[in-house]
N, C-alpha and C. Protein backbone atom coordinates (compact mmCIF):
# COMPACT_ATOMS: atom_id res chain seq x y z
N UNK A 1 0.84 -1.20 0.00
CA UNK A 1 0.00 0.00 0.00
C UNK A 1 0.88 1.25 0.00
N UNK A 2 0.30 2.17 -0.70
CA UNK A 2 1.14 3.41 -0.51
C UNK A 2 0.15 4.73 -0.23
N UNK A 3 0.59 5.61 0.15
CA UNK A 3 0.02 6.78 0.62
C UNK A 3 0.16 7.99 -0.19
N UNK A 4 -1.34 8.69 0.33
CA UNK A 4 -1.30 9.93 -0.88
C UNK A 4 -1.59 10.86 -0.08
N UNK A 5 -1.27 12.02 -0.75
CA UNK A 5 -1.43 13.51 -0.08
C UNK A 5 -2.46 14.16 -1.07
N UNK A 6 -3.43 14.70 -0.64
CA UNK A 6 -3.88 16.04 -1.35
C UNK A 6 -3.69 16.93 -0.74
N UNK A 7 -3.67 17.96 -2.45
CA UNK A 7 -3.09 19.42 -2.14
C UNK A 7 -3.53 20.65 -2.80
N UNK A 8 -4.49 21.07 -2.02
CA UNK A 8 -4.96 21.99 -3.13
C UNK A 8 -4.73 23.61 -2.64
N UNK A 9 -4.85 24.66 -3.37
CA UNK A 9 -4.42 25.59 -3.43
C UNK A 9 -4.66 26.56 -4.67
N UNK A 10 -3.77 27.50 -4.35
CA UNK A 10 -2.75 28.13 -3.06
C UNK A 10 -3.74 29.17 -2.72
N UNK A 11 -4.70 29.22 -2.63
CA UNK A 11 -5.81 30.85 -2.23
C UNK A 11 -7.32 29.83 -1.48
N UNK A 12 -7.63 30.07 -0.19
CA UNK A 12 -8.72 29.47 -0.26
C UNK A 12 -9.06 30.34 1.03
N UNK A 13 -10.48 30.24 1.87
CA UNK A 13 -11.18 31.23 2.18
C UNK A 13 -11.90 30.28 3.67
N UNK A 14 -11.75 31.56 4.83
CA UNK A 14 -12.81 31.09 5.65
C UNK A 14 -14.04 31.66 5.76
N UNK A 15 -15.18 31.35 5.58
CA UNK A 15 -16.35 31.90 5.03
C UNK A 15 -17.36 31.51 6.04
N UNK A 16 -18.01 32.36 6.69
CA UNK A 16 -18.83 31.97 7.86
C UNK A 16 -20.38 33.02 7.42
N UNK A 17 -21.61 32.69 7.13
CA UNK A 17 -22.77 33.41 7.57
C UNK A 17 -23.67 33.21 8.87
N UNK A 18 -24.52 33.77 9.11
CA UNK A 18 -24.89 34.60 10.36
C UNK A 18 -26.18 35.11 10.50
N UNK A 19 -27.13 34.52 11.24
CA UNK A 19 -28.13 35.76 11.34
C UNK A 19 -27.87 36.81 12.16
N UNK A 20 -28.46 37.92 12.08
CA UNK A 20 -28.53 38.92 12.47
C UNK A 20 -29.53 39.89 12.93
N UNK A 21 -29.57 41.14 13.78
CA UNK A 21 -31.48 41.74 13.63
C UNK A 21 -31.43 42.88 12.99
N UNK A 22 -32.27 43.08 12.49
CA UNK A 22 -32.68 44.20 11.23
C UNK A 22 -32.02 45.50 11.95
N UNK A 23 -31.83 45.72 13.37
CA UNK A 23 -31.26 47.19 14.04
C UNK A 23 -29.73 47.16 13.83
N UNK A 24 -29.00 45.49 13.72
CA UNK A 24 -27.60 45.31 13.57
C UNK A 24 -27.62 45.96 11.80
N UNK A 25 -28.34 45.34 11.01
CA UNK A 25 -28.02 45.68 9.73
C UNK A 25 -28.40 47.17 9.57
N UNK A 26 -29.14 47.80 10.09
CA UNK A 26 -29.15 49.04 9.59
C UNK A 26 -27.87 49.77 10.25
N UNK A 27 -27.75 49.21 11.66
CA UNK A 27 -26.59 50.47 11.93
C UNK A 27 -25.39 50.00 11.20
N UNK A 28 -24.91 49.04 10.48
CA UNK A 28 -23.38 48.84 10.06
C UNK A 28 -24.35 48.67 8.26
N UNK A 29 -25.14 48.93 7.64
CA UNK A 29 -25.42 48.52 6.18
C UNK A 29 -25.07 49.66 5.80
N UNK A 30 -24.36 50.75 5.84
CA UNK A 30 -23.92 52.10 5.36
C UNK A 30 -22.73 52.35 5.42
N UNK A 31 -21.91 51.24 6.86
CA UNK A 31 -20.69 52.31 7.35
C UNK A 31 -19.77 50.68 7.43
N UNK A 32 -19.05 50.34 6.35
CA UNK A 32 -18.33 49.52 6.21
C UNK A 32 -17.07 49.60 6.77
N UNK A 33 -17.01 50.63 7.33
CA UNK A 33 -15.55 50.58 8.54
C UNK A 33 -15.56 50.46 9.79
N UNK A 34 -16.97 50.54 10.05
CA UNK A 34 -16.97 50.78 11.40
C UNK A 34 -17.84 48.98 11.50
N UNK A 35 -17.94 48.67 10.65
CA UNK A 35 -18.49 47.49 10.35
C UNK A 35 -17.05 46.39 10.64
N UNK A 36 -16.33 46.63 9.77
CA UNK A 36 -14.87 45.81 9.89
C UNK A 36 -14.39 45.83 11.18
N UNK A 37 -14.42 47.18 11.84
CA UNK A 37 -13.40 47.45 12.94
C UNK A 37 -14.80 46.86 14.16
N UNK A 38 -15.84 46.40 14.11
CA UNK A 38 -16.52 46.01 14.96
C UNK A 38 -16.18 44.29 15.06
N UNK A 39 -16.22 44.14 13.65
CA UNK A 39 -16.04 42.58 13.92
C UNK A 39 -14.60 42.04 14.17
N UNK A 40 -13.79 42.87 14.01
CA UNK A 40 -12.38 42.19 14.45
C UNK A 40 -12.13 42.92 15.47
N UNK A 41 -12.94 42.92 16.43
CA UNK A 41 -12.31 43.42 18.09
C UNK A 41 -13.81 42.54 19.02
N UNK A 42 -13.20 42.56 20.12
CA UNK A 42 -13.69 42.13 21.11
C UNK A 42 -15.25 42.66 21.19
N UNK A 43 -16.59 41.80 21.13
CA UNK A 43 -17.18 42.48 21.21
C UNK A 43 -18.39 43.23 22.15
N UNK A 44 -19.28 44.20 21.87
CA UNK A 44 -19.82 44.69 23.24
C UNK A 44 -21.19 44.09 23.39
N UNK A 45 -22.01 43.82 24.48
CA UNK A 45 -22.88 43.25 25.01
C UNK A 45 -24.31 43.90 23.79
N UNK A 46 -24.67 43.28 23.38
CA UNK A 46 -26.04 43.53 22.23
C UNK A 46 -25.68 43.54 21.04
N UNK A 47 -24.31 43.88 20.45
CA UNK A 47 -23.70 43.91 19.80
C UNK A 47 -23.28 42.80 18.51
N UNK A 48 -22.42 43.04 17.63
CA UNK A 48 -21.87 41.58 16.74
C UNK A 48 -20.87 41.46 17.94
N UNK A 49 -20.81 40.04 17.39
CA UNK A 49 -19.31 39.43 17.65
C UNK A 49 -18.35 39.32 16.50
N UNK A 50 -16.69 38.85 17.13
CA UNK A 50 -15.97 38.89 15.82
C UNK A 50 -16.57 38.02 15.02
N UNK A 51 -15.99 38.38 13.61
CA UNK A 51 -16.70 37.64 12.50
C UNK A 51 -16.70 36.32 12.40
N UNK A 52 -15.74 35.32 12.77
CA UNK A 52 -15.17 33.90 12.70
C UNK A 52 -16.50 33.26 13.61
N UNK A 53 -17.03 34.04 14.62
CA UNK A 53 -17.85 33.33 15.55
C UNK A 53 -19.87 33.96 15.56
N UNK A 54 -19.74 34.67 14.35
CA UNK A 54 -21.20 34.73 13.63
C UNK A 54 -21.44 33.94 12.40
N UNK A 55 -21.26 32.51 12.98
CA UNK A 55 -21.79 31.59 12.34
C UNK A 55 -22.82 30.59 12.63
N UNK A 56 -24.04 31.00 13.06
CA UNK A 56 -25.09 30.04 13.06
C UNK A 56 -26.00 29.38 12.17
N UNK A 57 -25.74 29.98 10.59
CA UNK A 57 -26.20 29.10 9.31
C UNK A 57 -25.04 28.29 8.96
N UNK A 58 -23.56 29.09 9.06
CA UNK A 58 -22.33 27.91 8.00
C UNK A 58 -21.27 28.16 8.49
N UNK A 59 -20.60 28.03 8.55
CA UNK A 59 -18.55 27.79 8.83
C UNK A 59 -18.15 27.26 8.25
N UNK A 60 -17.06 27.57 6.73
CA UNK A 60 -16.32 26.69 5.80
C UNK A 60 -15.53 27.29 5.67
N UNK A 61 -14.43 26.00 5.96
CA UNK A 61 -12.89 27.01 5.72
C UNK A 61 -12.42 25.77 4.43
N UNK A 62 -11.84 26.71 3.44
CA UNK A 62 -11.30 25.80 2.36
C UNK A 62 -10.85 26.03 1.29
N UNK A 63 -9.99 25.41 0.17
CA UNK A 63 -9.58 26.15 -1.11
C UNK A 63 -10.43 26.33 -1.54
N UNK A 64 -10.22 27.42 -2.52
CA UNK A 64 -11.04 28.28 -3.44
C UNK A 64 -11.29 27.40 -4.58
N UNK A 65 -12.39 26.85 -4.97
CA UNK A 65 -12.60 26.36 -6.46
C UNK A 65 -12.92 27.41 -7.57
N UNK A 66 -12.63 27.49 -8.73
CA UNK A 66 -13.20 28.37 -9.75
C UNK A 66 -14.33 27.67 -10.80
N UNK A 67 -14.88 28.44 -11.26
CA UNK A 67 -15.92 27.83 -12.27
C UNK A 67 -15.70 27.73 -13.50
N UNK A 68 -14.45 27.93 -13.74
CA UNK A 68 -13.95 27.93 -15.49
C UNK A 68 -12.70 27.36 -15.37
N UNK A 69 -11.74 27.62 -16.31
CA UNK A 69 -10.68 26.81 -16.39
C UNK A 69 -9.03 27.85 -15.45
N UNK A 70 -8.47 28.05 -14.53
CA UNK A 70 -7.90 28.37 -13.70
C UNK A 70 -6.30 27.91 -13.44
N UNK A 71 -5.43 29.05 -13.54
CA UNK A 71 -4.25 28.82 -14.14
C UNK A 71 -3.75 29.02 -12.58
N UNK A 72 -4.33 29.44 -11.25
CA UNK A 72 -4.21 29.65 -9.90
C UNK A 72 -3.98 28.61 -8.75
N UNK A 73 -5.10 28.19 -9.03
CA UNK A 73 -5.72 27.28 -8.47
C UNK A 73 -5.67 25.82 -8.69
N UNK A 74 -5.24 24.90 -7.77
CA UNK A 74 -4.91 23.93 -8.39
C UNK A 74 -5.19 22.69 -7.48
N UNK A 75 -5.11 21.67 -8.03
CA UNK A 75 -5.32 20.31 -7.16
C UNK A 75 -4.63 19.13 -7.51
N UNK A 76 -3.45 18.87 -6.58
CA UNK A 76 -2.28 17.84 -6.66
C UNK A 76 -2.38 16.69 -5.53
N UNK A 77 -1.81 15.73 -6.42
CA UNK A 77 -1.96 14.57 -5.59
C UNK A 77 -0.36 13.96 -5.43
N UNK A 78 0.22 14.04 -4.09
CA UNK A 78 1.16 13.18 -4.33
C UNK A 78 1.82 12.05 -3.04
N UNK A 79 2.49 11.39 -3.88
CA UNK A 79 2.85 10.19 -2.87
C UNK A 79 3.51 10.33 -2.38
N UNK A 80 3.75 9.02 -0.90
CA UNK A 80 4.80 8.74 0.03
C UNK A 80 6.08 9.11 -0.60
N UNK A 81 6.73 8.86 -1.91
CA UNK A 81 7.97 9.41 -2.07
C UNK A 81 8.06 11.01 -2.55
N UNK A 82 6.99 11.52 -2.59
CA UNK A 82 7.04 13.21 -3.04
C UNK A 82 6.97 13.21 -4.26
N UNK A 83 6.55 12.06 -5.11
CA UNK A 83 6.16 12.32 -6.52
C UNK A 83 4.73 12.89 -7.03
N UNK A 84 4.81 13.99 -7.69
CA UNK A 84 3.51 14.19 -7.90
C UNK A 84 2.42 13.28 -9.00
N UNK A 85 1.54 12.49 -8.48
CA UNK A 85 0.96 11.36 -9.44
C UNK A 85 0.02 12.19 -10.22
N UNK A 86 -0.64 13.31 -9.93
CA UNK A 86 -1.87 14.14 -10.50
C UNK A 86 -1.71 15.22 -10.00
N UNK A 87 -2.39 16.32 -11.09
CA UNK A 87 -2.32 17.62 -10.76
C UNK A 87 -3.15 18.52 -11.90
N UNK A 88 -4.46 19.07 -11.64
CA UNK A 88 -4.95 19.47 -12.45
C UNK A 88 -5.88 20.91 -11.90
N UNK A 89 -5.75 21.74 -12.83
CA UNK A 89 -6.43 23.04 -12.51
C UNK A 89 -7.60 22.68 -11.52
N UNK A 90 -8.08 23.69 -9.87
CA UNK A 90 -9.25 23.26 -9.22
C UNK A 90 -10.05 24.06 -9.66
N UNK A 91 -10.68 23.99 -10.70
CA UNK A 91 -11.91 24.68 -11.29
C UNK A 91 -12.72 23.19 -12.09
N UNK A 92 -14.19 23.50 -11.78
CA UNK A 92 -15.38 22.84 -11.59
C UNK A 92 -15.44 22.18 -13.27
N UNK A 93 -15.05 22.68 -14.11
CA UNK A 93 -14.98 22.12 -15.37
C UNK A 93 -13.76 21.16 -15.44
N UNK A 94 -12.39 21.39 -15.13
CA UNK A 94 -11.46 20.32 -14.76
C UNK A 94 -11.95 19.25 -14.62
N UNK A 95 -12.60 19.08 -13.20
CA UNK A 95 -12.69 18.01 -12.01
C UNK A 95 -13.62 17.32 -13.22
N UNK A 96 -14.64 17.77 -13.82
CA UNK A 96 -16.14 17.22 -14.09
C UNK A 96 -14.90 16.40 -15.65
N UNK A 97 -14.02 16.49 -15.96
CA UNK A 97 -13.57 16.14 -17.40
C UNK A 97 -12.66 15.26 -16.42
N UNK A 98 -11.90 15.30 -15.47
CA UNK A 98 -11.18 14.34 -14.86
C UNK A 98 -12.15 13.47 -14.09
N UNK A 99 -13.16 12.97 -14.67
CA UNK A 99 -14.22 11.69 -14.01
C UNK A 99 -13.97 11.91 -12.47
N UNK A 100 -13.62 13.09 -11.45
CA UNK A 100 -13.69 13.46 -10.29
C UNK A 100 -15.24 13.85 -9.83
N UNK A 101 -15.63 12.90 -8.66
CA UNK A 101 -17.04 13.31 -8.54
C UNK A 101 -17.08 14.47 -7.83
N UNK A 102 -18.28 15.14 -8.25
CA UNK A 102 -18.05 16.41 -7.10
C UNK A 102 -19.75 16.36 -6.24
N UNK A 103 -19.56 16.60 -4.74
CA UNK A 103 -20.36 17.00 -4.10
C UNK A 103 -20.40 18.35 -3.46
N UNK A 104 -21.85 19.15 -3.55
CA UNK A 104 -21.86 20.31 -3.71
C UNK A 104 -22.95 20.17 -2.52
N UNK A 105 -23.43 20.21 -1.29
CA UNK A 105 -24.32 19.99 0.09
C UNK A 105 -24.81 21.03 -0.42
N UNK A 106 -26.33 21.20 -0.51
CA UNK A 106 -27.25 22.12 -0.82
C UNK A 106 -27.18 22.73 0.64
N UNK A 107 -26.74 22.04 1.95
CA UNK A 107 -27.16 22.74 2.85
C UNK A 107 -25.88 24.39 3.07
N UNK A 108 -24.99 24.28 2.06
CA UNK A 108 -24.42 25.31 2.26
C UNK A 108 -24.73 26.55 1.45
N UNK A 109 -25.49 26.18 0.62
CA UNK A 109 -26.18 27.27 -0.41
C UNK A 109 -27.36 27.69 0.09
N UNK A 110 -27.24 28.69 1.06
CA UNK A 110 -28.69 29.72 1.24
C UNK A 110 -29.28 29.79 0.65
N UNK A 111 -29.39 30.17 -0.36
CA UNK A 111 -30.14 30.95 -1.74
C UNK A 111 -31.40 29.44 -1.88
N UNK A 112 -30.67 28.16 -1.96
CA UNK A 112 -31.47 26.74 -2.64
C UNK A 112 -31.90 26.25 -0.89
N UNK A 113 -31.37 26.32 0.28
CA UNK A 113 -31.74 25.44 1.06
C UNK A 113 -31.86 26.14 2.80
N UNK A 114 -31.62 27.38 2.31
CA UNK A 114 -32.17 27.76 4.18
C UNK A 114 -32.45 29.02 3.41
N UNK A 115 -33.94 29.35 3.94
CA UNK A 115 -34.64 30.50 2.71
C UNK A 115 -34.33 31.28 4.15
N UNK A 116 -33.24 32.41 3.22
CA UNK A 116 -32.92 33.84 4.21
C UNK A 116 -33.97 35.35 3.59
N UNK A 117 -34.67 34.72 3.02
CA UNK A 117 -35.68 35.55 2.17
C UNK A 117 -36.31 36.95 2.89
N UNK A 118 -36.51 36.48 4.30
CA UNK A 118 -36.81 37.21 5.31
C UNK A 118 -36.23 37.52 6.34
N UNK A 119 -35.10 37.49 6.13
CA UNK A 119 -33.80 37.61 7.43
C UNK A 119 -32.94 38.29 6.83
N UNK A 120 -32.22 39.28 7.80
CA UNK A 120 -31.20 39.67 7.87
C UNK A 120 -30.00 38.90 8.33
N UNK A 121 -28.76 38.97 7.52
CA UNK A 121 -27.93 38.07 7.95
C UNK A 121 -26.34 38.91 7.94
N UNK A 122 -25.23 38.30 8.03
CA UNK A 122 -23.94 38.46 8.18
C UNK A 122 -22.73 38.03 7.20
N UNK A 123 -22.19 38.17 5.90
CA UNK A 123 -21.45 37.53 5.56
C UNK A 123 -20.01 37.58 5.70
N UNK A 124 -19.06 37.06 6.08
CA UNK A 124 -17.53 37.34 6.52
C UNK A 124 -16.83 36.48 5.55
N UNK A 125 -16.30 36.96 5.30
CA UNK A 125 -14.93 36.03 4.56
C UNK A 125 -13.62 36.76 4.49
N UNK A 126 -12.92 35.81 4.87
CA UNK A 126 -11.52 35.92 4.91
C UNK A 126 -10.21 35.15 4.29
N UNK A 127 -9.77 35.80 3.12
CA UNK A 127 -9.07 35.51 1.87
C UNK A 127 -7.55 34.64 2.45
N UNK A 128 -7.44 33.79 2.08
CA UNK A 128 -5.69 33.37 2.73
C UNK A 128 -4.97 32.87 1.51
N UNK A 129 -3.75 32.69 1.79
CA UNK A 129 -3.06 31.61 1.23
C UNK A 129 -2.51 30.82 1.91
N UNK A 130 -2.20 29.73 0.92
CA UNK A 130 -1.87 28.27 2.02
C UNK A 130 -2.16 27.19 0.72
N UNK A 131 -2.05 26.04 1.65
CA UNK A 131 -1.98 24.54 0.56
C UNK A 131 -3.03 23.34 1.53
N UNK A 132 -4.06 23.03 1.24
CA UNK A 132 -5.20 23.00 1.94
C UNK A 132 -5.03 21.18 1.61
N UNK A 133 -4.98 20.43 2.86
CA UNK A 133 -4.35 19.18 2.51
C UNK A 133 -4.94 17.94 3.33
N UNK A 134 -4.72 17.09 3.56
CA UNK A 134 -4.85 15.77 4.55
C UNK A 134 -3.77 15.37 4.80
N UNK A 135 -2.36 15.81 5.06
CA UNK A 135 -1.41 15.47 5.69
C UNK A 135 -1.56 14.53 6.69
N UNK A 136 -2.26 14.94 7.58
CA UNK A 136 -1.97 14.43 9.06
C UNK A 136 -2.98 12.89 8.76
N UNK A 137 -3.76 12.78 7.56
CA UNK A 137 -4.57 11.86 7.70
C UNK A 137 -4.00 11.35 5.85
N UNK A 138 -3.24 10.33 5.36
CA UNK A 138 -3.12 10.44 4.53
C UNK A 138 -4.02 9.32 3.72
N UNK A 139 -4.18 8.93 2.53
CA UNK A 139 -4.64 8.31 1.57
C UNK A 139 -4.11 6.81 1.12
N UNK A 140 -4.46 5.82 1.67
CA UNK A 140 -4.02 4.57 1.40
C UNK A 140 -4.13 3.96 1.06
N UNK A 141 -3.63 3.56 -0.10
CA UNK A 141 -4.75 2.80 -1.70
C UNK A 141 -2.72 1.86 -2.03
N UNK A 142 -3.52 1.32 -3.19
CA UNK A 142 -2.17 0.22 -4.05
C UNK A 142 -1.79 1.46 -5.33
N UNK A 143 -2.88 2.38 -5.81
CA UNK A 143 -2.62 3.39 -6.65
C UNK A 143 -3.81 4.52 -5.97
N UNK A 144 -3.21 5.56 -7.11
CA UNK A 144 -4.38 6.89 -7.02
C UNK A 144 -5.16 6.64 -8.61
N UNK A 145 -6.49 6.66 -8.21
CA UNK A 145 -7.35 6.41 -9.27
C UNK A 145 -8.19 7.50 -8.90
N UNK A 146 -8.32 8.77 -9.90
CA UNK A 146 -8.66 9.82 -9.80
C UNK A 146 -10.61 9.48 -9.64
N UNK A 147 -10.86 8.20 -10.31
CA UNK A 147 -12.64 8.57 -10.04
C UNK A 147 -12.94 7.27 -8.99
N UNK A 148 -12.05 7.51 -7.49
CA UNK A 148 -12.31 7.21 -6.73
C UNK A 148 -12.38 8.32 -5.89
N UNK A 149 -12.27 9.84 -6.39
CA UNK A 149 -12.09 10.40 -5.57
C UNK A 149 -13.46 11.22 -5.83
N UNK A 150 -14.13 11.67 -4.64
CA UNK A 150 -14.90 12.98 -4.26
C UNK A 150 -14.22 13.69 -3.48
N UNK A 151 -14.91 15.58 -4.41
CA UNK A 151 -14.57 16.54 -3.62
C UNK A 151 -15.89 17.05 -3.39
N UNK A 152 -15.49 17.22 -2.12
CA UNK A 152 -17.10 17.80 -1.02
C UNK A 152 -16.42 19.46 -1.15
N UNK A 153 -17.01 20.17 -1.69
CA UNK A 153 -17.25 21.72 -2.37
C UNK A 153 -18.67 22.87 -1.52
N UNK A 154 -18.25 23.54 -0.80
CA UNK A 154 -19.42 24.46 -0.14
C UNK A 154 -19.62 25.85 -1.24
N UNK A 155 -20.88 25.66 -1.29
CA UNK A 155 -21.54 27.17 -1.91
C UNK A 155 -21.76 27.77 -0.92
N UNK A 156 -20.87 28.75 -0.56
CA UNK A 156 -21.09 29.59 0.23
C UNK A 156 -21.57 31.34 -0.23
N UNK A 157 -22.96 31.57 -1.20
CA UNK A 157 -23.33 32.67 -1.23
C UNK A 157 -22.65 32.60 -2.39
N UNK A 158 -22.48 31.90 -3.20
CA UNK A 158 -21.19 32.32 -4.62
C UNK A 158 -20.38 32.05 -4.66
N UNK A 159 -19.18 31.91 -3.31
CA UNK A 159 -17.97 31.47 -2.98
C UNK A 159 -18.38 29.99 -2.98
N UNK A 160 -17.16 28.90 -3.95
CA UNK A 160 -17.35 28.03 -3.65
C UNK A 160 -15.47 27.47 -3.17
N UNK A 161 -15.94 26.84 -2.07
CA UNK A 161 -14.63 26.43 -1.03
C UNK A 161 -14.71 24.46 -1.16
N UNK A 162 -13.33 24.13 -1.69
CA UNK A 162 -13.00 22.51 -1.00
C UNK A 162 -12.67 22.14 0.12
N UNK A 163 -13.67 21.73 0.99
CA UNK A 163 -13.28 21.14 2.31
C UNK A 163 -12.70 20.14 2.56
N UNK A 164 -12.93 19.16 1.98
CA UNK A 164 -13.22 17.64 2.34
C UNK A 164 -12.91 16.73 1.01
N UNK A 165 -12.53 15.81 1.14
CA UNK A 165 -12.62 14.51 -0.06
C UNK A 165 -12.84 13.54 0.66
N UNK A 166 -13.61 12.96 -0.41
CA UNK A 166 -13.68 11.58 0.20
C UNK A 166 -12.97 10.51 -0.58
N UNK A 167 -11.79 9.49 -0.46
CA UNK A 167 -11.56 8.23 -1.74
C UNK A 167 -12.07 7.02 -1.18
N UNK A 168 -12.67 6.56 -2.26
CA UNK A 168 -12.91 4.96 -1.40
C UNK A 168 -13.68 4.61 -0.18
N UNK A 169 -14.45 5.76 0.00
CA UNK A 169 -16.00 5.80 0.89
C UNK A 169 -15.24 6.41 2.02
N UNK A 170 -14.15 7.05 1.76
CA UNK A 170 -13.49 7.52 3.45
C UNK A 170 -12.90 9.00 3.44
N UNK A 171 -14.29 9.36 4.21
CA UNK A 171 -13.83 11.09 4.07
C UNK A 171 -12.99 11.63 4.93
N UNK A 172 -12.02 12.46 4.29
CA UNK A 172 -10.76 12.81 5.04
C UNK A 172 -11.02 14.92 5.28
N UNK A 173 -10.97 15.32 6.01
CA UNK A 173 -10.97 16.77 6.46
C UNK A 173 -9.86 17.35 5.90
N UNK A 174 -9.90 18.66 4.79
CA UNK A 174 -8.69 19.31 4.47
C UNK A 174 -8.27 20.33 5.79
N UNK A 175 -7.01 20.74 5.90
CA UNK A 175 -6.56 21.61 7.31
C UNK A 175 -5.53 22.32 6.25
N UNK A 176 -5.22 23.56 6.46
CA UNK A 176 -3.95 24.36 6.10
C UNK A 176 -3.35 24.96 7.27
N UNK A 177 -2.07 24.69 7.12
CA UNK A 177 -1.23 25.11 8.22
C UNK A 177 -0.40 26.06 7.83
N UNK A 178 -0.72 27.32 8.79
CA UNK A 178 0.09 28.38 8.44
C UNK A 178 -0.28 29.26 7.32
N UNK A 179 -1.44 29.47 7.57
CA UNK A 179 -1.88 29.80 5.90
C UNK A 179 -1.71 31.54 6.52
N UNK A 180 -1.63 32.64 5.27
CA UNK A 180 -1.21 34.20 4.97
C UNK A 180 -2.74 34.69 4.78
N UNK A 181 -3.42 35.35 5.92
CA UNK A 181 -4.73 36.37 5.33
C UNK A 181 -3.91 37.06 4.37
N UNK A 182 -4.86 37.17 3.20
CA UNK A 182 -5.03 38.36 2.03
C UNK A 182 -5.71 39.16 2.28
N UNK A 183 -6.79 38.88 2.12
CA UNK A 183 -8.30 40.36 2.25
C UNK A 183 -9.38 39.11 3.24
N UNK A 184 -10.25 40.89 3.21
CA UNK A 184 -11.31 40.61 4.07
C UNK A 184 -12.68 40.94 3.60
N UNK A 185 -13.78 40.39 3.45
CA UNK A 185 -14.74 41.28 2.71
C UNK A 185 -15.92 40.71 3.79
N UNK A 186 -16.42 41.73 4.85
CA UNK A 186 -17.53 41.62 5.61
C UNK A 186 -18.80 42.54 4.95
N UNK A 187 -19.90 41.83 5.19
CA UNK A 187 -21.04 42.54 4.88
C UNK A 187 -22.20 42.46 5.69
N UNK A 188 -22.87 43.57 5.50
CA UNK A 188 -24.45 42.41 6.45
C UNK A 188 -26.18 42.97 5.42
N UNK A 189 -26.65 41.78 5.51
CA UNK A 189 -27.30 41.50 4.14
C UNK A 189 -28.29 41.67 4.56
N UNK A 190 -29.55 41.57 3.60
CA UNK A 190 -30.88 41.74 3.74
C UNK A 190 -31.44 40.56 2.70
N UNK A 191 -32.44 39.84 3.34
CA UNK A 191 -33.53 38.76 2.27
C UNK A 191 -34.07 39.89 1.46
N UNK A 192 -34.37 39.19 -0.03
CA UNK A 192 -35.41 39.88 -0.69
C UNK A 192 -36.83 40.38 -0.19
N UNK A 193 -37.50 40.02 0.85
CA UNK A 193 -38.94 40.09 1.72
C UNK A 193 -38.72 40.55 2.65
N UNK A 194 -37.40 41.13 2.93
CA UNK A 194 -37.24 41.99 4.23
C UNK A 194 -37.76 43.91 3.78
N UNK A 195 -38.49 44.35 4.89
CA UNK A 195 -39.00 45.42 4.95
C UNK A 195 -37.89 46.48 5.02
C-alpha cells in the first residue's frame, strides 16, 4: 500500500454566515468601517461578535474552487515518495472532465436550502493563502485512481470552497497550516422580503 497527499491551493477562504437583527443591519449597512473594525475586536454586550464566531447558518474554511478553467488554483496529488501522481487546474470544469465526482451539500447554499428571504444576515470572509491538505490523515490505496475520488465543495453565497474529499467511501478533512490572510470582505445583508 502506498500513501497519498492532497493538495490543493494556493488561495482558499474562511467563510462563515450569520443571522442577524434588522437594528444590527441598519446600523453597520452604510458604514463599512466601522463594520470591519466592529467585527475584528472584542465584542460589546447587544452587539456583533468577531466575525469567525457569527456563524449560526455555516462555517467553511477551504480552497477556493473556480468555475472555469484556472491557471491559480490547483489540485495535486502526491505520494509517500514526493512524486507528484496528479495535478490538475481546481476549477469545476477540470474536475467534471477528470471523471472526479463532485459533491456540492445544498445545505451550504442559502439561496437553494435555508430561505434567508426574510432575514437579515452576516457575511464574513476571509481571503488566505496556504496549501489546503490531509497530511496528518493520509490516503491509502495500491494506486491513485482519480474517479475514486470525491470533492465535497461548499456554496457559500457564490464562494465556492473545498473542504473535504472523500476516496474509497473515506472522508478525510482538508486543514492548512500556516496559511497568509489576504483580504477581508464583511457585509451584512438583507432577504429579498425583508422590509
Amino acid at each position: 500500500m502506498s500513501k497519498f497527499i492532497i493538495k490543493a491551493g494556493p488561495y482558499g477562504n474562511e467563510i462563515v454566515l450569520g443571522t442577524i437583527t434588522k437594528e444590527l443591519y441598519e446600523k453597520y449597512k452604510d458604514d463599512s468601517v466601522a463594520l470591519r473594525k466592529r467585527v475584528t475586536t472584542t465584542g460589546e454586550p447587544g452587539d456583533l461578535n468577531e466575525w469567525f464566531d457569527i456563524d449560526d447558518i455555516d462555517h467553511v474554511y477551504g480552497a477556493q474552487v473556480e468555475d472555469a478553467d484556472s491557471d491559480t488554483q490547483f489540485l495535486r496529488v502526491i505520494d509517500q515518495d514526493k512524486n507528484e501522481v496528479f495535478n490538475i487546474p481546481l476549477a469545476e470544469d477540470k474536475l467534471v472532465k477528470a471523471d472526479i465526482n463532485i459533491d456540492i451539500p445544498q445545505k451550504h447554499d442559502h439561496s437553494n436550502a435555508i430561505d434567508l428571504s426574510k432575514k437579515y444576515y452576516f457575511y464574513g470572509l476571509q481571503g488566505e493563502k496556504g496549501e489546503w491538505t490531509n497530511e496528518d490523515e493520509p490516503i491509502e490505496a495500491k494506486s491513485f485512481e482519480p474517479k475514486k475520488l470525491t470533492v465535497h465543495i461548499a456554496n457559500m453565497d457564490g464562494m465556492y470552497a473545498l473542504y473535504a474529499i472523500t476516496y474509497n467511501k473515506k472522508k478525510f478533512n482538508l486543514n492548512c497550516n500556516s496559511p497568509t490572510p489576504k483580504l477581508f470582505d464583511f457585509q451584512v445583508l438583507k432577504g429579498s422580503e425583508c422590509e
